[in-house]
N, C-alpha and C. Protein backbone atom coordinates (compact mmCIF):
# COMPACT_ATOMS: atom_id res chain seq x y z
N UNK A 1 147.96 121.45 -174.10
CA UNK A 1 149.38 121.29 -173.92
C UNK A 1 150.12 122.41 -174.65
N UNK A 2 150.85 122.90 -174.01
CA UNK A 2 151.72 124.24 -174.94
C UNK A 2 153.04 123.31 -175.75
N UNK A 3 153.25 124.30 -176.96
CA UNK A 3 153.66 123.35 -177.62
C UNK A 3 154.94 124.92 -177.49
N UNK A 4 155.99 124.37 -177.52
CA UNK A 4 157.68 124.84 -177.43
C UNK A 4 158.57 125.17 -178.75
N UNK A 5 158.46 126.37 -179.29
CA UNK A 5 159.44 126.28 -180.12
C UNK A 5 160.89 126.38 -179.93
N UNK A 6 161.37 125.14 -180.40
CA UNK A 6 162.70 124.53 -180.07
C UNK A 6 163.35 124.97 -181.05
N UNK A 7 164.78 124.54 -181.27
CA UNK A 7 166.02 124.39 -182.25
C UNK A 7 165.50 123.12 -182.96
N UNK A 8 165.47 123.24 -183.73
CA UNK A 8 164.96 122.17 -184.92
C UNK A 8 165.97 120.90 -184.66
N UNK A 9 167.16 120.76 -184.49
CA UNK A 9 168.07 119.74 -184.21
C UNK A 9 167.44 118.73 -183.72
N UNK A 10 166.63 119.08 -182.56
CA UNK A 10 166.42 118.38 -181.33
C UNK A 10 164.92 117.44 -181.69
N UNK A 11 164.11 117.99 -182.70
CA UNK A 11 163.20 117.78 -182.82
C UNK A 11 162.40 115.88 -182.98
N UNK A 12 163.77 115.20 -183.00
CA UNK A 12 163.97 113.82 -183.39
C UNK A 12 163.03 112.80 -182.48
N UNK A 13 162.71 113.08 -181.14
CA UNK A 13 162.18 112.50 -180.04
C UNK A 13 162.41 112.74 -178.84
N UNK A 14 161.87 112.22 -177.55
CA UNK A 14 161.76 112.90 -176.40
C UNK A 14 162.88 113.58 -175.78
N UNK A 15 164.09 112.08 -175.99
CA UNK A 15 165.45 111.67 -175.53
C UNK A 15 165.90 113.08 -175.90
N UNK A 16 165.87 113.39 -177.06
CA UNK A 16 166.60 114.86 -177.53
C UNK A 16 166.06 115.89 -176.89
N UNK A 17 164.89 116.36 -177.10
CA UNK A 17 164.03 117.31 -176.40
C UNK A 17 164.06 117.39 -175.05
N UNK A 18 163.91 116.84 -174.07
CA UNK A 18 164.22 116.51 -173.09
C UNK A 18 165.73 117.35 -172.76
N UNK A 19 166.83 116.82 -173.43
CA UNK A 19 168.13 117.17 -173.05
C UNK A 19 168.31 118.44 -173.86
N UNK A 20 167.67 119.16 -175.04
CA UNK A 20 167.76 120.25 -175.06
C UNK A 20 167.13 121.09 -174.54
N UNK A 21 165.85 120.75 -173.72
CA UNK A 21 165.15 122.03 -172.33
C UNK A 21 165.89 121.86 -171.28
N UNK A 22 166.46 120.55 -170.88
CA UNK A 22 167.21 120.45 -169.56
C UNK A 22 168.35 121.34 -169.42
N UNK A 23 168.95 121.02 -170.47
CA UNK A 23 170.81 120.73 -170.00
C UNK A 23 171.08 121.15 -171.58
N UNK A 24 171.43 121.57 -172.60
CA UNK A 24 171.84 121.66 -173.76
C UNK A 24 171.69 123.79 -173.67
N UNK A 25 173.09 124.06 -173.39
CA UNK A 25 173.34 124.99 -173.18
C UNK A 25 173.20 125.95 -172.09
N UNK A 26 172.91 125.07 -170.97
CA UNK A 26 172.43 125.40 -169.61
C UNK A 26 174.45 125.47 -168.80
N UNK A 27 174.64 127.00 -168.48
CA UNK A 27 175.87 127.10 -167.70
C UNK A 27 176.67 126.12 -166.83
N UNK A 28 177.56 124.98 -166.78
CA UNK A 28 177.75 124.64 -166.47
C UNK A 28 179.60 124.73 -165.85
N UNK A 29 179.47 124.62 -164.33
CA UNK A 29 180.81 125.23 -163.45
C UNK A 29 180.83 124.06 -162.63
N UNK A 30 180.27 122.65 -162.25
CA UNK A 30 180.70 121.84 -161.72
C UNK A 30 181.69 121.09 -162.61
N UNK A 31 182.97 120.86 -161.89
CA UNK A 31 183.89 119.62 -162.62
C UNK A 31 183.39 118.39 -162.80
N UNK A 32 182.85 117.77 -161.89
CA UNK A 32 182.18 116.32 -162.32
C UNK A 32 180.99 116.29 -163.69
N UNK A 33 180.75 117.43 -163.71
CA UNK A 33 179.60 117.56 -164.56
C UNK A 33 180.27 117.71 -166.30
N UNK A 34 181.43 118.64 -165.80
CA UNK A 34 182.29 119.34 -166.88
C UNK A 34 182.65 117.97 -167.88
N UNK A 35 183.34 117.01 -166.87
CA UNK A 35 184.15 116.11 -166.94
C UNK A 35 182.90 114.75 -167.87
N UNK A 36 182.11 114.52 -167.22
CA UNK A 36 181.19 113.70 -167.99
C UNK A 36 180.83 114.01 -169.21
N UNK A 37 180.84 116.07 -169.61
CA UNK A 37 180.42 116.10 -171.36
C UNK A 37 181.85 116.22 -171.45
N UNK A 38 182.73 116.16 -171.31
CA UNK A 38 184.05 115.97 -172.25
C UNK A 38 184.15 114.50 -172.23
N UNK A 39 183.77 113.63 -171.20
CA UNK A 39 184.20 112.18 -171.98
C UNK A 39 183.05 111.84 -173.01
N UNK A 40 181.68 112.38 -172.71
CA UNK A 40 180.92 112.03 -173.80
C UNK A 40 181.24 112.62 -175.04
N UNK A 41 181.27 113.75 -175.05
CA UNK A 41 181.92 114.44 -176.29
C UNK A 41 183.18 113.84 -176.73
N UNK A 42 183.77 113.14 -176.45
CA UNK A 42 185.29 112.41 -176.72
C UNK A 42 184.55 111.61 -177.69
N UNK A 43 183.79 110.46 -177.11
CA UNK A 43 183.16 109.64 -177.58
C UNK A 43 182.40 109.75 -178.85
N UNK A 44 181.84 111.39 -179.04
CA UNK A 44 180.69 111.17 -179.76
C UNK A 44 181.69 111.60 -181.15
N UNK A 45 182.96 111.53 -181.28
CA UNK A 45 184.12 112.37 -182.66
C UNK A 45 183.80 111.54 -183.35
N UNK A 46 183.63 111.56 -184.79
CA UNK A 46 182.98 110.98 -185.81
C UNK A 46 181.54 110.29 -186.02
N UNK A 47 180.75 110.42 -184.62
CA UNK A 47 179.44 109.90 -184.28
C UNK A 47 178.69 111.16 -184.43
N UNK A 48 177.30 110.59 -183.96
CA UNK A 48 175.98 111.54 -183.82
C UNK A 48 176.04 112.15 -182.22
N UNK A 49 175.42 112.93 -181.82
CA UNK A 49 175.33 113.42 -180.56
C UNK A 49 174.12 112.26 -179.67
N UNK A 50 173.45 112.29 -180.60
CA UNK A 50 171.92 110.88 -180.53
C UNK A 50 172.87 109.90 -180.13
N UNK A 51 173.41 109.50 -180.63
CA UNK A 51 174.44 107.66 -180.40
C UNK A 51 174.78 107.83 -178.94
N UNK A 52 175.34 109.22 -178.90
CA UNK A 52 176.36 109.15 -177.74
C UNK A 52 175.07 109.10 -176.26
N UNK A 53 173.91 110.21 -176.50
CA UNK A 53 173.60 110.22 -175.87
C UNK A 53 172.34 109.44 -175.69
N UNK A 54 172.30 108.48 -176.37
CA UNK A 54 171.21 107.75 -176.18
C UNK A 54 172.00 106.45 -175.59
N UNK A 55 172.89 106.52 -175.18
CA UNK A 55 173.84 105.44 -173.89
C UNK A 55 174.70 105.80 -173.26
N UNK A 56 174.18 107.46 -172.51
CA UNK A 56 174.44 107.83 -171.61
C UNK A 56 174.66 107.06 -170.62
N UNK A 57 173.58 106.57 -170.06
CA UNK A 57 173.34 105.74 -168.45
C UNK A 57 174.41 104.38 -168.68
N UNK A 58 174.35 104.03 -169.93
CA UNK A 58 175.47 102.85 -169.89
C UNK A 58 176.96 103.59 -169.60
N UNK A 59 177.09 104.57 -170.07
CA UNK A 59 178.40 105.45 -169.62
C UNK A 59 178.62 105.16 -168.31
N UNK A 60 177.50 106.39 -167.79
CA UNK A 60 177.56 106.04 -166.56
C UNK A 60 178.45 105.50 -165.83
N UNK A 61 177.77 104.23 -165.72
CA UNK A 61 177.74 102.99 -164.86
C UNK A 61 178.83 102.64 -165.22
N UNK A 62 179.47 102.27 -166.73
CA UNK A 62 180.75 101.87 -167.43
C UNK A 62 181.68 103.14 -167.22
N UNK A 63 181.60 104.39 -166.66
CA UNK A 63 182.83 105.30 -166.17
C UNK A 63 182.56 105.63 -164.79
N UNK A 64 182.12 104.60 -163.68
CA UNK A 64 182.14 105.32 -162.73
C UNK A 64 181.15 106.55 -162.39
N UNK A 65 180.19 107.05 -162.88
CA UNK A 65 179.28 108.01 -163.00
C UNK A 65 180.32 108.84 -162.94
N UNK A 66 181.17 109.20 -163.91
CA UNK A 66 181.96 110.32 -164.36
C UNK A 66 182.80 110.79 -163.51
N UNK A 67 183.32 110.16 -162.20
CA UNK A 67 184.28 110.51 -161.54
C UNK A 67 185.78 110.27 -162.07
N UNK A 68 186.22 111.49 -162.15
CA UNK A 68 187.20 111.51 -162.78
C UNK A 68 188.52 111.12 -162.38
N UNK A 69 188.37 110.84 -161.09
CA UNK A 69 189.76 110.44 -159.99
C UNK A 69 189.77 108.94 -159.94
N UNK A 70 188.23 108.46 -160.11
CA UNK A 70 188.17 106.96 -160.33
C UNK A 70 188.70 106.28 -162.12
N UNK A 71 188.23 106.97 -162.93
CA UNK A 71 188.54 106.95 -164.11
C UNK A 71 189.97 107.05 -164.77
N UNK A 72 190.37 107.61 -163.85
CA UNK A 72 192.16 107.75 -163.95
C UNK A 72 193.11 106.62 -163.40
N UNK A 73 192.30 106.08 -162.82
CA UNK A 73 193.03 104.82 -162.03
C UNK A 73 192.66 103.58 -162.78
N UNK A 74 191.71 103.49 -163.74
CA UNK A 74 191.35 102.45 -164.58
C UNK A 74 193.17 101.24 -165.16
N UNK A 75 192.84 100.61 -165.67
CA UNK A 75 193.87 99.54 -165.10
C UNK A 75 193.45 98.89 -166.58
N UNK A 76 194.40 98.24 -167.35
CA UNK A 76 194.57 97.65 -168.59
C UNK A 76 192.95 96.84 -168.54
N UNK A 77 193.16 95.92 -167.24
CA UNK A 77 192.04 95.09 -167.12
C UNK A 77 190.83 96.01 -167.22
N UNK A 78 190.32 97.19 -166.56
CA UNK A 78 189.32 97.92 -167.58
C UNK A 78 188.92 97.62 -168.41
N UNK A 79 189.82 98.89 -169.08
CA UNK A 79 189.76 98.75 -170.54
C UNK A 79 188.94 97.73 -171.51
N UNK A 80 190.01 96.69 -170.98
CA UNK A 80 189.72 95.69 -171.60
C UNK A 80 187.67 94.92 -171.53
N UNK A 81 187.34 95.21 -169.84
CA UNK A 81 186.17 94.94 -169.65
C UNK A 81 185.45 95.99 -170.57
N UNK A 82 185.81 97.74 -170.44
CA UNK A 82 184.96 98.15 -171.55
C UNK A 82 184.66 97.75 -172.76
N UNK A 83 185.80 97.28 -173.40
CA UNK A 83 186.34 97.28 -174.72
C UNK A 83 184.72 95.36 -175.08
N UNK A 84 184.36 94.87 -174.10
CA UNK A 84 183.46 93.83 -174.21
C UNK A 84 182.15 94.51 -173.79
N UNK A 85 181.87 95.40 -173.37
CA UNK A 85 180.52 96.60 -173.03
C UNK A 85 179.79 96.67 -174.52
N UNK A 86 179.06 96.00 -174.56
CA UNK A 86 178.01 96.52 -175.81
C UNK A 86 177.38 97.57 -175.14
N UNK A 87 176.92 97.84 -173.95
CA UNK A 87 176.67 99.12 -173.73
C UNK A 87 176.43 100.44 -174.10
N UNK A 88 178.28 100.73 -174.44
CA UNK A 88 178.82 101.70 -174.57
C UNK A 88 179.33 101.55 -176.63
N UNK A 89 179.84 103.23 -176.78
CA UNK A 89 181.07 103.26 -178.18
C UNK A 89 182.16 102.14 -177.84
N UNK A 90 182.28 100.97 -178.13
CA UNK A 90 183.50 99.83 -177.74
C UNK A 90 184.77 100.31 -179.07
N UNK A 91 185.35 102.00 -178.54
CA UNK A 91 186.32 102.00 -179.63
C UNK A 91 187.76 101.93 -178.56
N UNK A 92 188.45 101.65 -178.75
CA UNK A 92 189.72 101.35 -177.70
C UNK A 92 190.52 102.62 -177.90
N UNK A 93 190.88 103.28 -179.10
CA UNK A 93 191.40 104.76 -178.94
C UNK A 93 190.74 105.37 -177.95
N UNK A 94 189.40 105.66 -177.82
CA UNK A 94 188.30 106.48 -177.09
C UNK A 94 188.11 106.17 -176.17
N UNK A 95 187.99 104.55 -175.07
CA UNK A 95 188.73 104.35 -174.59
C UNK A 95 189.52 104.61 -173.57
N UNK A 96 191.02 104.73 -173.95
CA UNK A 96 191.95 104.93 -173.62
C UNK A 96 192.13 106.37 -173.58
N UNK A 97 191.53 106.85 -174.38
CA UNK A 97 191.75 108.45 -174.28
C UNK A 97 190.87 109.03 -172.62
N UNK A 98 189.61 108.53 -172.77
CA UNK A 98 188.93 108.49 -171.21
C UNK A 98 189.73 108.69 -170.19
N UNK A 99 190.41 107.88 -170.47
CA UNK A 99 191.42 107.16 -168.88
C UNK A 99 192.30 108.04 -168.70
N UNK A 100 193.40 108.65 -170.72
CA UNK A 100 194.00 109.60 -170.47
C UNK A 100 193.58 110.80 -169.66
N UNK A 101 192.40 110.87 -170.32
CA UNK A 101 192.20 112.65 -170.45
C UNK A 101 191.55 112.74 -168.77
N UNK A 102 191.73 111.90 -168.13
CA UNK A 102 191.31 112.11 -166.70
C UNK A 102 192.41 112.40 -165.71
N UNK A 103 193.11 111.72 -166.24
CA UNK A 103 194.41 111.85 -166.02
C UNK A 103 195.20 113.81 -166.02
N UNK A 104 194.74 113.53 -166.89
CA UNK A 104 195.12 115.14 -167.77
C UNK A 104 194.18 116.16 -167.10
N UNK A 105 192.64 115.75 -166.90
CA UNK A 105 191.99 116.49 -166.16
C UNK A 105 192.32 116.55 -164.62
N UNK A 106 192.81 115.70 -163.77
CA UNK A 106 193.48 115.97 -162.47
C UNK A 106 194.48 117.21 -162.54
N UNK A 107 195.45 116.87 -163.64
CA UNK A 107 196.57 118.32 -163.54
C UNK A 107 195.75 119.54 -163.94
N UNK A 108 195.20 119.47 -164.64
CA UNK A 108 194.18 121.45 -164.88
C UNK A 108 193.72 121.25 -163.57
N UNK A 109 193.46 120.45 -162.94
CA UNK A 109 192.57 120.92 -161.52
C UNK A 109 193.74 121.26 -160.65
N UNK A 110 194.64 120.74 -160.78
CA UNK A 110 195.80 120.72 -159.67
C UNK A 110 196.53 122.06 -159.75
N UNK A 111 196.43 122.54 -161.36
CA UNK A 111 196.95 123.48 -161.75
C UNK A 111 196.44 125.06 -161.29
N UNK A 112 195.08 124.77 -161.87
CA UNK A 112 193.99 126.12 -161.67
C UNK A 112 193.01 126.01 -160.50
N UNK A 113 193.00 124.68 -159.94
CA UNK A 113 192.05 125.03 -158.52
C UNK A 113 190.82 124.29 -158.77
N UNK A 114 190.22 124.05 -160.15
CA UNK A 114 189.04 123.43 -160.69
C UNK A 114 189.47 123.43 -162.44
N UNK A 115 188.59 122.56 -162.85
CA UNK A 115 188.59 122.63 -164.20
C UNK A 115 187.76 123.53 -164.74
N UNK A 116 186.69 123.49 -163.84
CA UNK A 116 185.60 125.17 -164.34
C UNK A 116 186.54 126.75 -164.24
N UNK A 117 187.62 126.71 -163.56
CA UNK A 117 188.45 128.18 -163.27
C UNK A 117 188.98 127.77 -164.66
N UNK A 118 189.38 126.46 -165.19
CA UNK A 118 190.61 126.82 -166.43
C UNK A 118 189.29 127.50 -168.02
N UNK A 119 188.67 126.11 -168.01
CA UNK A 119 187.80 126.17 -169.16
C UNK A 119 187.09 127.35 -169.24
N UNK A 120 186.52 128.35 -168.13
CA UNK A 120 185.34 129.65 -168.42
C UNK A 120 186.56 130.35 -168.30
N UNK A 121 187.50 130.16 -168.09
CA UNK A 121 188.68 131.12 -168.13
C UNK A 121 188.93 131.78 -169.66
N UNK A 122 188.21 131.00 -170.69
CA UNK A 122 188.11 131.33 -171.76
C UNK A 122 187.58 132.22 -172.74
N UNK A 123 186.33 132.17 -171.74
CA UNK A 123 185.01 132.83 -171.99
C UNK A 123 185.04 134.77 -170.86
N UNK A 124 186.07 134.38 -170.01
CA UNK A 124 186.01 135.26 -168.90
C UNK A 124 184.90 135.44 -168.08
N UNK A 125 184.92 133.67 -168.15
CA UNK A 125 183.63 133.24 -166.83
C UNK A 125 181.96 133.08 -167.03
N UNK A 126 181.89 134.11 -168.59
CA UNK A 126 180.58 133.68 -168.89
C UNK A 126 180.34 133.37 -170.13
N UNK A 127 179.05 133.11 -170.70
CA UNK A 127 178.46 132.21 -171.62
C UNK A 127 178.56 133.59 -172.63
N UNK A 128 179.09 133.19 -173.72
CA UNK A 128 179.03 133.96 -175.03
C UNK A 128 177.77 133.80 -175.57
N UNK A 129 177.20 134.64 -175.90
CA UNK A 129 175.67 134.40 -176.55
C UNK A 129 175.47 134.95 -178.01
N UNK A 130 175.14 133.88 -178.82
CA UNK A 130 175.38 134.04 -180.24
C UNK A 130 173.62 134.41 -180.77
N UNK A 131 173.70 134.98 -181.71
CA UNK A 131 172.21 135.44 -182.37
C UNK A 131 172.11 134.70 -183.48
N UNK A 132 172.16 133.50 -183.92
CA UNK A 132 171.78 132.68 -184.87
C UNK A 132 169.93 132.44 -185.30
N UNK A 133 169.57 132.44 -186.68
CA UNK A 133 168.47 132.19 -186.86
C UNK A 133 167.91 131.22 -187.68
N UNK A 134 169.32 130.67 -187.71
CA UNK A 134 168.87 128.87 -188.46
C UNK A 134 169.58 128.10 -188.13
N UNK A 135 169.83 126.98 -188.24
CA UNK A 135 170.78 125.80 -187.76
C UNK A 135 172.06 126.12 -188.56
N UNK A 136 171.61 126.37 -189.92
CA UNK A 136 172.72 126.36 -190.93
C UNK A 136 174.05 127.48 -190.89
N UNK A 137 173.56 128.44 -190.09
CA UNK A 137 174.54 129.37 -189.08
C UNK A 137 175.16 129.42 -188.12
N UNK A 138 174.98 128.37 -187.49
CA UNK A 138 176.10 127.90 -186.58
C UNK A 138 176.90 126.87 -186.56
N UNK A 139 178.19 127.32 -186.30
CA UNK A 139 179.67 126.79 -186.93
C UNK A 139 179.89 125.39 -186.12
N UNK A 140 180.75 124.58 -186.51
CA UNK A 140 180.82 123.45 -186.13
C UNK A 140 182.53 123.89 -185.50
N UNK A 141 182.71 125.19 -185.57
CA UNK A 141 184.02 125.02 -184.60
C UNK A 141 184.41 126.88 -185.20
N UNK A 142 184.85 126.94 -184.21
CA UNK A 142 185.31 128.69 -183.83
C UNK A 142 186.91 128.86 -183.88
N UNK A 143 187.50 129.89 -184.14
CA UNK A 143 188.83 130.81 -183.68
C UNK A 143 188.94 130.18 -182.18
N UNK A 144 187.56 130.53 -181.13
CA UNK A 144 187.94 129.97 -180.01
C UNK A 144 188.09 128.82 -179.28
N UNK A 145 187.25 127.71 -180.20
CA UNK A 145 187.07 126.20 -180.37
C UNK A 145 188.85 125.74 -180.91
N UNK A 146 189.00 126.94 -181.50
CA UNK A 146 190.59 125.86 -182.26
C UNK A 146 191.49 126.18 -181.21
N UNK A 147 191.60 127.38 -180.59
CA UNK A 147 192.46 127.68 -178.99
C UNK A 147 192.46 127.08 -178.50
N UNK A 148 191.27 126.23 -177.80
CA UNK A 148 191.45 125.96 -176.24
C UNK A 148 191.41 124.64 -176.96
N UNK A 149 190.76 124.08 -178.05
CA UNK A 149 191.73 122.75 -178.65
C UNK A 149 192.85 122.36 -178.33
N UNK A 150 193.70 123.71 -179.46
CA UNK A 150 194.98 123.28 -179.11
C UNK A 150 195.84 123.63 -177.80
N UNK A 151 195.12 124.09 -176.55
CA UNK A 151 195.64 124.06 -175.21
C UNK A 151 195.37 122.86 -174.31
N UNK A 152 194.14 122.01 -174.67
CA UNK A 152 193.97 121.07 -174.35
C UNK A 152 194.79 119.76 -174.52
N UNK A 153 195.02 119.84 -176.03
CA UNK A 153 195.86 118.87 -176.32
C UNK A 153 197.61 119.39 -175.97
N UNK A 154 197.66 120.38 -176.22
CA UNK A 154 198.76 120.61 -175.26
C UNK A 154 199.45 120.04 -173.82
N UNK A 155 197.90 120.02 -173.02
CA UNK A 155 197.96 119.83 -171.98
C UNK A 155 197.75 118.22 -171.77
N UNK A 156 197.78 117.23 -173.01
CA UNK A 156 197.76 115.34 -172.90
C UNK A 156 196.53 115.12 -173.38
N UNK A 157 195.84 116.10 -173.42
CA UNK A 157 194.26 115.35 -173.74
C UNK A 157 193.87 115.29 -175.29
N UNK A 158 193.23 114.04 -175.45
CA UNK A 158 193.48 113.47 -176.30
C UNK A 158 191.85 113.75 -177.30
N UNK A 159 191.19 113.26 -178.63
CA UNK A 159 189.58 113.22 -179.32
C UNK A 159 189.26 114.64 -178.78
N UNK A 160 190.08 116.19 -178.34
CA UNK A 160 189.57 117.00 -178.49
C UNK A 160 189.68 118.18 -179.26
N UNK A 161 189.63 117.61 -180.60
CA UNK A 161 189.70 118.56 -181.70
C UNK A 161 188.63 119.75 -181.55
N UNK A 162 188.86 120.80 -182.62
CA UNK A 162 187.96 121.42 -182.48
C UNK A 162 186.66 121.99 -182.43
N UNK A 163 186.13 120.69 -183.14
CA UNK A 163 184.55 120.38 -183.47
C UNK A 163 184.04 119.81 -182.08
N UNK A 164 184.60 119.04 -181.35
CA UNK A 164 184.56 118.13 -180.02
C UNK A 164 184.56 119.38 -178.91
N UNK A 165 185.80 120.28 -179.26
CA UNK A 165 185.54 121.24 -177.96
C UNK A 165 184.32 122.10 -178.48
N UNK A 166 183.99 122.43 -179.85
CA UNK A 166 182.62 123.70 -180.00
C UNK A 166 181.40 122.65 -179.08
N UNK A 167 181.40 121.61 -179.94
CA UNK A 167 180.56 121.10 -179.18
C UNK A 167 180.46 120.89 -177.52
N UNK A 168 181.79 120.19 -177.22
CA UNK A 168 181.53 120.80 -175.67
C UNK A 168 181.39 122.39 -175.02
N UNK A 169 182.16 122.98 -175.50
CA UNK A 169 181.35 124.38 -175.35
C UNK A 169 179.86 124.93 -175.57
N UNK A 170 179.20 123.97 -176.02
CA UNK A 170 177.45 124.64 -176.82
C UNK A 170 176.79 123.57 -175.21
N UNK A 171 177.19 122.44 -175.43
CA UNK A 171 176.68 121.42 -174.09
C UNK A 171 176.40 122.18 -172.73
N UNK A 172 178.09 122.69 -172.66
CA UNK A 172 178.21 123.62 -171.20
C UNK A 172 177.64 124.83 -170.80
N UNK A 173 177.05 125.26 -171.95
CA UNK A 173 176.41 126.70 -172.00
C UNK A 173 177.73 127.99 -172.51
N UNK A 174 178.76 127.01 -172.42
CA UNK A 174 179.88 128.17 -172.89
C UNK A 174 179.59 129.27 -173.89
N UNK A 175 179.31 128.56 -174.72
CA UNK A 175 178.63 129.25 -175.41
C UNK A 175 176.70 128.99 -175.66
N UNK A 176 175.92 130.46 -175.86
CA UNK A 176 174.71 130.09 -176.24
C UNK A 176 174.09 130.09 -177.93
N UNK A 177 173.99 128.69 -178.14
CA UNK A 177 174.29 128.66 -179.21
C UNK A 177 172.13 128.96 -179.88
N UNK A 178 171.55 128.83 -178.79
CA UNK A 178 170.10 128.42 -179.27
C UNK A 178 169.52 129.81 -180.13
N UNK A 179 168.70 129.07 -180.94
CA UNK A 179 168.19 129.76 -182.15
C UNK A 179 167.34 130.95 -181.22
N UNK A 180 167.71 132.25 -182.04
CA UNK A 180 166.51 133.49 -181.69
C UNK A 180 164.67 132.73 -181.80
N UNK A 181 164.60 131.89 -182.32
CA UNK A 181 163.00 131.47 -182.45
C UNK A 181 163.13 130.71 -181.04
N UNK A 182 164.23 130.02 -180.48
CA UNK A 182 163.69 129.09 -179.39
C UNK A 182 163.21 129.25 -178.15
N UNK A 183 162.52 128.82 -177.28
CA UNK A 183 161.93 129.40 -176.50
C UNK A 183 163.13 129.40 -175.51
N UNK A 184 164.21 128.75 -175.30
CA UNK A 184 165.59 128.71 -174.34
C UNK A 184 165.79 130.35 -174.11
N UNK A 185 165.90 130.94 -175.43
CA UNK A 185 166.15 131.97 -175.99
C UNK A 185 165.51 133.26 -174.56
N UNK A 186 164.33 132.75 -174.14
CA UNK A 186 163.67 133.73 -173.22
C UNK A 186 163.94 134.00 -171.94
């Protein structure tokens, strides 16, 4: 069996490993896709990335599989059914911010054509690629993490500080955040 040198982060069990060869910094330009790590990333503000994503599939199912046009139409009564979801994070700010920030995500689409034209609009369409060689070198939030923060929240959306957007930026591939040792790296 070949054995993978990874980003040490990930090293915890499959669930992690798994989502850091898959998808953990892999380019991402679909909106539905976009839209599912910003509500997970909403979710995961003061949590682990593990919590959030180890009840993914309860997301899911509890947001509509991340449709964001359905999610916007959510209705007090929702809520309220989430808010009884052991499932899911049962925090009612977070929540409600969901429902907002879908809301909020219809106008960037309405605005720019897609939410992938606004967000890589940042990057000027591609993935910034960082040369880090330990965990302990990469920042939990950027100059460019605090921008499009504060354009986001500008724009109604709500749990996306700037640690929430680095992190959604490292998710999306916005940025490449993986260690020079990892094999992603190749």
């Amino acid at each position: 069996m070949e054995i993978k040198n990874r980003c040490a982060w990930c090293e915890k069990d499959d669930l992690y490993r798994t989502y850091h060869d898959e998808e953990w910094g892999n380019p991402v330009y679909d909106d539905q896709k976009l839209f599912e790590f910003l509500l997970l990333e909403t979710f995961q503000a003061g949590l682990s990335w593990y919590t959030v994503l180890a009840k993914r599939e309860n997301f899911r199912v509890a947001f509509e599989n991340f449709e964001y046009e359905k999610v916007a139409l959510f209705t007090e009564n929702h809520i309220q059914e989430l808010m009884q979801n052991t499932g899911i994070i049962r925090n009612q700010l977070k929540i409600r911010a969901a429902v907002s920030n879908a809301n909020a995500y219809i106008k960037v689409i309405e605005e720019f054509g897609t939410f992938a034209t606004y967000i890589w609009n940042f990057t000027n369409g591609k993935p910034l690629v960082n040369q880090f060689k330990e965990l302990k070198d990469i920042p939990a939030s950027t100059p460019l993490s605090d921008a499009i923060s504060k354009d986001l929240k500008k724009r109604g959306f709500k749990f996306v500080g700037s640690t929430v957007v680095y992190a959604h930026m490292q998710a999306t591939g916005m940025v490449n955040d993986h260690l020079l040792s990892c094999w992603k790296r190749k």
